[in-house]
Protein backbone atom coordinates (compact mmCIF):
# COMPACT_ATOMS: atom_id res chain seq x y z
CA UNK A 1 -55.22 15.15 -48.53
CA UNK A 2 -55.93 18.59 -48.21
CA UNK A 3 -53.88 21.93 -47.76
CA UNK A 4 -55.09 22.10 -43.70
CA UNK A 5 -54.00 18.75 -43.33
CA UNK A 6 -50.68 18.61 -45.38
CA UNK A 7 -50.02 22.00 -43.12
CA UNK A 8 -50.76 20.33 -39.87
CA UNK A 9 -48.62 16.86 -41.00
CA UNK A 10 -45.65 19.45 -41.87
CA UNK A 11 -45.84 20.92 -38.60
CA UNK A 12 -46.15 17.91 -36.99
CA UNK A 13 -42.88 16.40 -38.47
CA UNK A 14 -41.13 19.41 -37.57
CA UNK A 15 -41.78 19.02 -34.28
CA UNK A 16 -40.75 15.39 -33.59
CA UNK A 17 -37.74 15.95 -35.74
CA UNK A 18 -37.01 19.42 -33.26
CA UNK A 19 -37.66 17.04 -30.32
CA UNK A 20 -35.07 14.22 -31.61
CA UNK A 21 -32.62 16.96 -32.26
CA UNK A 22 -32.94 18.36 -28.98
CA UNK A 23 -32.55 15.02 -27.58
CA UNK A 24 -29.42 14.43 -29.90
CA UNK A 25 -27.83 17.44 -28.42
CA UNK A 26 -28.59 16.85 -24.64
CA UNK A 27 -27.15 13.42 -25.34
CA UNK A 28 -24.23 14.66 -27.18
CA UNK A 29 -23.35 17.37 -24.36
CA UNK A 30 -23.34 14.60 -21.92
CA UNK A 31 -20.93 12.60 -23.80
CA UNK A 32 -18.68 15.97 -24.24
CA UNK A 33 -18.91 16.42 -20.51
CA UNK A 34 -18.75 13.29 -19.27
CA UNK A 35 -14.98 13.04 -20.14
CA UNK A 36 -15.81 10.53 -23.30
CA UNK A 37 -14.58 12.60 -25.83
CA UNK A 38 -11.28 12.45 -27.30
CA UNK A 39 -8.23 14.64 -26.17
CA UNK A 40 -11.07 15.28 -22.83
CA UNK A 41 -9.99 14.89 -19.29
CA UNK A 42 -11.27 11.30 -18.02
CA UNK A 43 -12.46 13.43 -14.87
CA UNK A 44 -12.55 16.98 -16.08
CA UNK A 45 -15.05 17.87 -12.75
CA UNK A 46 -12.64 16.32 -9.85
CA UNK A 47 -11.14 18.25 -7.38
CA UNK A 48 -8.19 16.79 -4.99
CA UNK A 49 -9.08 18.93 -2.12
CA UNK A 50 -12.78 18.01 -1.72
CA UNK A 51 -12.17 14.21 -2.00
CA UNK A 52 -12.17 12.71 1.28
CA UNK A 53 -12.94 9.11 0.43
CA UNK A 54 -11.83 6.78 -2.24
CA UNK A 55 -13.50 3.22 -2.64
CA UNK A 56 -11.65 0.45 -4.95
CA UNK A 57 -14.22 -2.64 -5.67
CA UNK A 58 -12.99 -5.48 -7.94
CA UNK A 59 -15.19 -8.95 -8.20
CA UNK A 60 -12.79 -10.18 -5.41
CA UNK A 61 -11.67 -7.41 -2.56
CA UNK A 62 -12.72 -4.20 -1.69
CA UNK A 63 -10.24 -1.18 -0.12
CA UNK A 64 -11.65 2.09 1.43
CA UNK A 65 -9.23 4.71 1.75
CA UNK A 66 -10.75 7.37 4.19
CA UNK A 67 -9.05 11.07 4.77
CA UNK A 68 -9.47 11.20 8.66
CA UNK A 69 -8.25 14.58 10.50
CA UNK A 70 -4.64 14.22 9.50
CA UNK A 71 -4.10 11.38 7.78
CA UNK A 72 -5.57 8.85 5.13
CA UNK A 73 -6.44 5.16 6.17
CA UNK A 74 -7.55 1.97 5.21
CA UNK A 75 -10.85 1.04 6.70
CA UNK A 76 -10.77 -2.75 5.92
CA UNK A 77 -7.72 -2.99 8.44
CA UNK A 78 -8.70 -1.24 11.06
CA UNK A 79 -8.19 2.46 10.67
CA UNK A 80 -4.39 1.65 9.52
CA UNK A 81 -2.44 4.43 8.17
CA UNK A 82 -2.61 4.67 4.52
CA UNK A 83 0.00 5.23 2.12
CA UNK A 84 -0.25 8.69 1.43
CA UNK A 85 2.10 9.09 -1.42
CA UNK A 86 0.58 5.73 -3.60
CA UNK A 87 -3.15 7.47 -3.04
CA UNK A 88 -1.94 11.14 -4.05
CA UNK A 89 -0.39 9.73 -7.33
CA UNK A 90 -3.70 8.15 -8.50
CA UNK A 91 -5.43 10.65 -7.82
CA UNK A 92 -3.32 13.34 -9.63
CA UNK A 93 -3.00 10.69 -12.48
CA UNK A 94 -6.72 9.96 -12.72
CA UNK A 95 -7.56 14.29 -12.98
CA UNK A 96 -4.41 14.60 -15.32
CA UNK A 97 -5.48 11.46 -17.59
CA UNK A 98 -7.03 12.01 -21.53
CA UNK A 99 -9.41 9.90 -23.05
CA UNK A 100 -7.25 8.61 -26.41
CA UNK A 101 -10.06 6.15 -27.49
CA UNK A 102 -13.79 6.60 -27.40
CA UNK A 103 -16.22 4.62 -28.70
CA UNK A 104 -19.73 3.21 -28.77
CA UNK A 105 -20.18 -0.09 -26.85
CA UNK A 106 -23.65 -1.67 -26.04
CA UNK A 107 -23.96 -1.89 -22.04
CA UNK A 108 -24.43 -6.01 -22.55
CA UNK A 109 -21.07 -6.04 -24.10
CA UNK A 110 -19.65 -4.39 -21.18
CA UNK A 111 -18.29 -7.91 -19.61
CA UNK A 112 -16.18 -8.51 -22.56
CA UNK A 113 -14.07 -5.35 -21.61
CA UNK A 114 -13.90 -6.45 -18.28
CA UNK A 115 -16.10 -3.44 -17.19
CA UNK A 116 -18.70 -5.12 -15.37
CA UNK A 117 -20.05 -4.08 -11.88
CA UNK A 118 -18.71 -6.14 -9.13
CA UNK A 119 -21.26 -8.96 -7.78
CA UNK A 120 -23.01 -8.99 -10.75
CA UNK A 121 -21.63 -12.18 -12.86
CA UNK A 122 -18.31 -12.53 -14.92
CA UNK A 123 -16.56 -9.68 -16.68
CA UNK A 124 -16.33 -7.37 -13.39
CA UNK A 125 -13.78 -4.41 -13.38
CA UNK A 126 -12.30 -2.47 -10.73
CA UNK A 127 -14.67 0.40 -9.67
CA UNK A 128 -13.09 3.63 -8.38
CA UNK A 129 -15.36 5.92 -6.71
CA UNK A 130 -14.43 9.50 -4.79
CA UNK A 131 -16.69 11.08 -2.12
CA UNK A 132 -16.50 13.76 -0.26
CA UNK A 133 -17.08 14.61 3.58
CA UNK A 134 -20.33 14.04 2.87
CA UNK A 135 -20.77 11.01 1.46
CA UNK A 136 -21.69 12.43 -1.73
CA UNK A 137 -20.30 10.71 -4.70
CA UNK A 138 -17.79 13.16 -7.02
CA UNK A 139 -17.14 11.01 -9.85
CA UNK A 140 -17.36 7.30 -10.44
CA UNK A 141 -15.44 5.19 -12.77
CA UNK A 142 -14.86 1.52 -13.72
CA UNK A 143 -11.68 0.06 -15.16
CA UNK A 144 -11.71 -2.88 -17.77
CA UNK A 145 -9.13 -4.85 -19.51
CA UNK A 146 -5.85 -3.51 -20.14
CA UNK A 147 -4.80 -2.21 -23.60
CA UNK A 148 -1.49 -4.09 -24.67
CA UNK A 149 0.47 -3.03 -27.89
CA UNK A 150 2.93 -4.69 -29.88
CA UNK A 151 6.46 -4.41 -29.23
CA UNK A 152 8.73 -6.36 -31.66
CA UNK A 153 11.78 -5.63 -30.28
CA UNK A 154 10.74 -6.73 -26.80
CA UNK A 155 12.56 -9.76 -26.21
CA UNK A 156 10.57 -10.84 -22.63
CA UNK A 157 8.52 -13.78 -23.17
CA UNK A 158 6.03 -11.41 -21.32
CA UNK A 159 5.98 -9.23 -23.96
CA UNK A 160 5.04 -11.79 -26.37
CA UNK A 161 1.20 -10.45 -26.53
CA UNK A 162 1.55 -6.71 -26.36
CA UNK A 163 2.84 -4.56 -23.62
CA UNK A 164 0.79 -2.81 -21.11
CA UNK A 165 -0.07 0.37 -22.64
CA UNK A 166 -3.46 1.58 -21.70
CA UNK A 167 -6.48 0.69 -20.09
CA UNK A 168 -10.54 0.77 -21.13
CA UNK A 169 -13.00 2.67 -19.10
CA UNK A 170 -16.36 3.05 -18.40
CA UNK A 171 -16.37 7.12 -17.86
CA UNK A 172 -19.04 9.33 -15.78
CA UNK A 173 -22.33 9.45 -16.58
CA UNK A 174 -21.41 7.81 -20.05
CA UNK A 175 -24.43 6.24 -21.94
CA UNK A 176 -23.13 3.43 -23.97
CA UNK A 177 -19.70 4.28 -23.95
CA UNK A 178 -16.28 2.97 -23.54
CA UNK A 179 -13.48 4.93 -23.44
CA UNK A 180 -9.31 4.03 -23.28
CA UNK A 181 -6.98 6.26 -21.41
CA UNK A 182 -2.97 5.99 -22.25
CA UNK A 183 -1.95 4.19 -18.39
CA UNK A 184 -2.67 0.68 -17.34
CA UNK A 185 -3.42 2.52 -14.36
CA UNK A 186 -1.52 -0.89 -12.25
CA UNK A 187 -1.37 1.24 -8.65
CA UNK A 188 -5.41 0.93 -8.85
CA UNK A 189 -6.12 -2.34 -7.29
CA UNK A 190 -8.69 -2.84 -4.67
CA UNK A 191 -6.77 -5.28 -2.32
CA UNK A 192 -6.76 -3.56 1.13
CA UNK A 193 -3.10 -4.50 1.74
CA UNK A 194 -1.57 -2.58 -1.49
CA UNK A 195 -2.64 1.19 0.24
CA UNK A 196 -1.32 0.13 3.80
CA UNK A 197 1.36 2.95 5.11
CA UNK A 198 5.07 1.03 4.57
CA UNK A 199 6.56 2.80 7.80
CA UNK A 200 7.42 0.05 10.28
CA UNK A 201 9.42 -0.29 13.54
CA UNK A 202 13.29 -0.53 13.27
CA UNK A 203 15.44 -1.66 15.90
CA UNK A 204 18.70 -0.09 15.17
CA UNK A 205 22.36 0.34 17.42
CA UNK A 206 21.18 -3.46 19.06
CA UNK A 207 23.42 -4.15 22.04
CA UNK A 208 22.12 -7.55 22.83
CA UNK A 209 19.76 -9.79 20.93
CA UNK A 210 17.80 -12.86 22.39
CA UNK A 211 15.06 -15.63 21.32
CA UNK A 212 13.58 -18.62 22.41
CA UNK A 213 9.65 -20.20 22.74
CA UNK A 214 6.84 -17.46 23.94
CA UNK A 215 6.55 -18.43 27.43
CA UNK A 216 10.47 -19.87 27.54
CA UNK A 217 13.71 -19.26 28.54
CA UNK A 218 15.44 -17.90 25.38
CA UNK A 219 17.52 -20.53 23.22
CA UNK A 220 20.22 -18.02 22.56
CA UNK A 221 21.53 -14.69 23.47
CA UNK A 222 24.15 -12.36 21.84
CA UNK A 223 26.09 -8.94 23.12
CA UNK A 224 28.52 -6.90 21.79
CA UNK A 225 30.12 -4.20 24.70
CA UNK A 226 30.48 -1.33 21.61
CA UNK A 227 28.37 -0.19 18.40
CA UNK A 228 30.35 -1.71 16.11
CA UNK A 229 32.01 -4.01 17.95
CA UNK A 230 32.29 -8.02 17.82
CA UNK A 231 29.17 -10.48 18.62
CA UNK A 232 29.63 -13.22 21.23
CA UNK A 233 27.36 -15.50 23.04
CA UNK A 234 26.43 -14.15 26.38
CA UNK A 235 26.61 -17.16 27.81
CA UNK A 236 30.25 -18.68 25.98
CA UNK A 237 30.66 -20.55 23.42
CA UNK A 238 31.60 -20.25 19.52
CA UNK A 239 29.37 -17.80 17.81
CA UNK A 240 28.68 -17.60 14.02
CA UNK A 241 29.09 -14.10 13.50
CA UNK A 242 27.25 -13.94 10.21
CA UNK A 243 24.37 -15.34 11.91
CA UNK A 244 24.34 -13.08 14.60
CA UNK A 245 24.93 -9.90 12.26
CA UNK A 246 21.86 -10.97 9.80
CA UNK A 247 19.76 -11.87 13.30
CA UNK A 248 20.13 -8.15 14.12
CA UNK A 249 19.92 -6.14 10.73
CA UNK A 250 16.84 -7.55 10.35
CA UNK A 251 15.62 -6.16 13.26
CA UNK A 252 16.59 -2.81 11.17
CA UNK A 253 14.84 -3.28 8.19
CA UNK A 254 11.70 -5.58 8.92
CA UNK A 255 9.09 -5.35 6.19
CA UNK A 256 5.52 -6.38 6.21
CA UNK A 257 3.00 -7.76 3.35
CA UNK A 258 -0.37 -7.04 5.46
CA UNK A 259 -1.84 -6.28 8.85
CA UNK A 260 -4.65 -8.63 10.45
CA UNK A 261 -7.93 -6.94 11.37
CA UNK A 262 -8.66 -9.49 13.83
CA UNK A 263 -5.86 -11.32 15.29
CA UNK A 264 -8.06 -13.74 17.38
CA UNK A 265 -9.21 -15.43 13.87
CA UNK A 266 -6.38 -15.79 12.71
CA UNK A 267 -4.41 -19.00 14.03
CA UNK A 268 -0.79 -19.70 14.71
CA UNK A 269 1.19 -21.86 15.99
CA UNK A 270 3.00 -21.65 19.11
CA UNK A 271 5.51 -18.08 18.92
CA UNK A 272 8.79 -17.23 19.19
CA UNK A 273 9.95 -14.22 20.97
CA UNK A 274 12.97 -12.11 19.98
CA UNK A 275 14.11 -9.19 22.25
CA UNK A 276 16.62 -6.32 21.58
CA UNK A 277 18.31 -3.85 23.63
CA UNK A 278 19.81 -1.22 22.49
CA UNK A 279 22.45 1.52 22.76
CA UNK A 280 19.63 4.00 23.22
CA UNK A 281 18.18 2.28 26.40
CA UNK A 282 15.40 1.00 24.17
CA UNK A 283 14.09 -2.60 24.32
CA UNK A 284 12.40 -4.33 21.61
CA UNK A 285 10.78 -7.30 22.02
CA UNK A 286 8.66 -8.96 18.68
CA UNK A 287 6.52 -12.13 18.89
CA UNK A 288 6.45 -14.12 15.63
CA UNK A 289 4.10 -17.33 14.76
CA UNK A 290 3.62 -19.27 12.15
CA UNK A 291 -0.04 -18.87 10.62
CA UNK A 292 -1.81 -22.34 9.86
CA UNK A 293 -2.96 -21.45 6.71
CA UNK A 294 0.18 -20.85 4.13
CA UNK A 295 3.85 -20.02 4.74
CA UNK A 296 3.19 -16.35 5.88
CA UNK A 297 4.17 -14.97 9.74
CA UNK A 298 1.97 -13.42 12.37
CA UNK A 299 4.00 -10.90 13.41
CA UNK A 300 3.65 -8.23 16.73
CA UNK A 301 5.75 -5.93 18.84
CA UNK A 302 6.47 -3.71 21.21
CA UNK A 303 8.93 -0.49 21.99
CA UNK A 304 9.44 0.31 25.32
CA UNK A 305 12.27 2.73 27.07
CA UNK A 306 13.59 6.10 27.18
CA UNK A 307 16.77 7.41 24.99
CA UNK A 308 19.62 9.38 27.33
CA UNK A 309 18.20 12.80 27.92
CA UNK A 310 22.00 14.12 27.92
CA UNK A 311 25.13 13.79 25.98
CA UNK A 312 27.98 12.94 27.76
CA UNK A 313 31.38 14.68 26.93
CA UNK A 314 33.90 13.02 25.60
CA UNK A 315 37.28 13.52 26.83
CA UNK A 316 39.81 16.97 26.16
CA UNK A 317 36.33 17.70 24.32
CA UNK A 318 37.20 21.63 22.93
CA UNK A 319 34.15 24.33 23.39
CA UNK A 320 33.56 24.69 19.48
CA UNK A 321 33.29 21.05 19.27
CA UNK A 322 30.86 20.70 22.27
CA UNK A 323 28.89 23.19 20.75
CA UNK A 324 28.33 21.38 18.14
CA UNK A 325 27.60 17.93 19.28
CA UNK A 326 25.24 19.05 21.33
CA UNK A 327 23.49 20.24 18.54
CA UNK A 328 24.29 17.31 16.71
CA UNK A 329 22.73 15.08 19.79
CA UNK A 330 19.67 17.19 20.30
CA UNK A 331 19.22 17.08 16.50
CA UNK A 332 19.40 12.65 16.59
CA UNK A 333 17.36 12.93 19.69
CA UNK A 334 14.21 14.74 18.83
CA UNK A 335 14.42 12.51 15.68
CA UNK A 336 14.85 9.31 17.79
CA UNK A 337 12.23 10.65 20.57
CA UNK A 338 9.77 11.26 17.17
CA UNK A 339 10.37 7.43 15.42
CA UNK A 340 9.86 6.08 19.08
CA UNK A 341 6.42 7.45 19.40
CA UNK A 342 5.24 6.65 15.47
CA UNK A 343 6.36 2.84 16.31
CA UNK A 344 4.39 2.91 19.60
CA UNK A 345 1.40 3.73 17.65
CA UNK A 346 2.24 1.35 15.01
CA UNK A 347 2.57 -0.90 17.74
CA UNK A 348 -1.13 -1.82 18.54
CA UNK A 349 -1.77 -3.70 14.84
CA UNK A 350 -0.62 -7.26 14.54
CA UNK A 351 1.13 -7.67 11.24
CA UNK A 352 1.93 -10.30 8.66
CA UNK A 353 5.12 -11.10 7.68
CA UNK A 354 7.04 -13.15 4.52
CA UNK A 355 9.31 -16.11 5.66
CA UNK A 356 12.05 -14.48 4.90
CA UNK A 357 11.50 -11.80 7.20
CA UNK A 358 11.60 -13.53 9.88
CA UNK A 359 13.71 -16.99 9.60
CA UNK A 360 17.09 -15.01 10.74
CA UNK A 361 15.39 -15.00 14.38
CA UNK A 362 13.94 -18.55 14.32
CA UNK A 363 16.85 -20.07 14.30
CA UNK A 364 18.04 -22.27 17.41
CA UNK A 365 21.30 -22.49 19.60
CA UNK A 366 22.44 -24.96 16.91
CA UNK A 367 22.23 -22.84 14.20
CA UNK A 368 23.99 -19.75 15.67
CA UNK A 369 26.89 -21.59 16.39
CA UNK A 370 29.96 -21.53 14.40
CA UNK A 371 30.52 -24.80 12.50
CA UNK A 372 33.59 -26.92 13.13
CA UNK A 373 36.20 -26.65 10.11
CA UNK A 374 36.18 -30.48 8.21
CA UNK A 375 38.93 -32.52 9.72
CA UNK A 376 41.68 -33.04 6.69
């Protein structure tokens, strides 16, 4: 070999080695921006205010929370209103997160961490991805298994394998690289039903309760002639009180697990109806059926009515204290006139219910009625 050509092999060398080195470094700044380096921000590039979608995919459901004029809601039921609060805290969690673990993980080996892509085999994850108005994706992130770490002094039988104390994932725009973040990150589930709004209807200062077969005359029917006053029968007869009392709180504090996008595929057996009136002039009337598949409730209602307009005095009422029930009243009624027309727009949904919900108003004549002491 000559000088010329040792020369030209010495240049050549330094050329692929500048060209490896330049690729090291473009690699290298990826993985420093991408969020995959230690003591980094998961999402270091996310901002709150331009997100205005949010898409949750595991192998089994899929939830699409959408931020529409006002309000954020679940497209998978319907346009229901979303649960502001639950969708705000992941987000602010997910920007605020640090990567505590990073390291180098072959793409194949990706299933074992349980950070697969959805539809494609075992080994899926949960993908979280945030758009904005556009469409345009912001950031995209998959979550694996979670991280569990001893706890000796747990004594739950739980706890028996580590406790929930992290979570692996599959960063942006990382290249062979898993990281783990210090939160289990539970909220994040794809399941449509877990981001529905909580706000429901309540039925509250009852005056008389009733409920019998859809379609039917009603089975039973209770009053009371003051707010807090004593439940009877309407009709006569020897009322369990307890009964009657649980029949109507419920009415107060109804909860719901899901809402059905399309009630007409959903079958039920025949419905009960339960209908309220209350002290406000309101009426309340709720149809409940059984589904056919599991022990679950199809649940709907409806608010109809206007609350008094005016207070009425009460008697040797003095001027400061009409003064200030007045304000007091207007105060309850703008709050009142505000619940009535959320419910009425909760009101077009159909809704599923737990058992438990609902069995206070199922129950027959029979059932409401006081039981005879045991002769001695």
């Amino acid at each position: 070999m000559n000088r010329k050509q040792f020369l030209f092999l010495i240049v050549v060398l330094l050329v692929v080695g500048g060209a490896g080195l330049a690729l090291f470094w473009k690699d290298y700044s990826a993985y420093r921006d991408s969020g995959a380096k230690i003591g980094a921000r998961l999402l270091p590039d996310l901002k709150i205010a331009e997100v205005a979608e949010i898409r949750l995919q595991d192998a089994k459901n899929q939830a699409t929370l959408a931020r529409k004029e006002k309000q954020w809601v679940v497209e998978e039921r319907g346009g229901y209103p979303a649960d502001f609060d639950a969708i705000s805290a992941l987000m602010v969690k997910l920007i605020e997160l640090k990567v505590t673990q990073s390291e180098q993980v072959a793409a194949k080996l990706y299933p074992r961490l349980n950070l697969g892509e959805p539809g494609k085999g075992e080994g899926a994850g949960t993908v979280i991805e945030f758009r904005d108005a556009a469409g345009k994706t912001l950031a995209r992130i998959i979550l694996g298994k979670t991280v569990l770490k001893k706890d000796p002094v747990n004594p739950l039988p739980g706890a028996r394998d580590g406790v929930p104390a992290g979570r692996y994932v599959l960063p942006p725009g990382a290249k062979d690289r898993v990281v783990a973040v210090s939160d289990p990150l539970n909220a994040a589930e794809a399941d449509p039903a877990k981001w529905l709004g909580k706000d429901f209807f309540k039925a509250e200062r009852i005056r008389t309760l009733a409920a019998g077969p859809e379609g039917g005359a009603p089975q039973w029917k209770v009053t009371r002639n003051e707010e807090w006053g004593e439940w009877r029968f309407a009709n006569g007869g020897k009322l369990d009180a307890s009964a009657a009392v649980t029949a109507a709180n419920k009415l107060g504090t109804m909860r719901f697990l899901d809402v059905v996008p399309d009630p007409g595929s959903d079958p039920v057996h025949p419905g009960t109806v339960a209908v309220a009136e209350t002290f406000d002039n309101l009426t309340y009337r709720v149809r409940i059926a059984k589904r056919k598949a599991g022990d679950d409730y199809q649940l709907s209602f409806t608010v109809s009515g206007t609350p008094p307009r005016k207070r009425v005095p009460e008697k040797g009422e003095k001027p400061e204290e009409k003064e200030q029930r007045d304000k007091d009243f207007a105060e309850t009624l703008k709050a009142l006139d505000a619940r009535i027309a959320a419910e009425k727009a909760l009101a077009k949904w159909t809704y599923v219910a737990a058992s438990g919900e609902v069995e206070p108003l199922l129950k027959n004549r029979a059932e409401m009625t006081a039981k005879e002491p045991a002769k001695k």
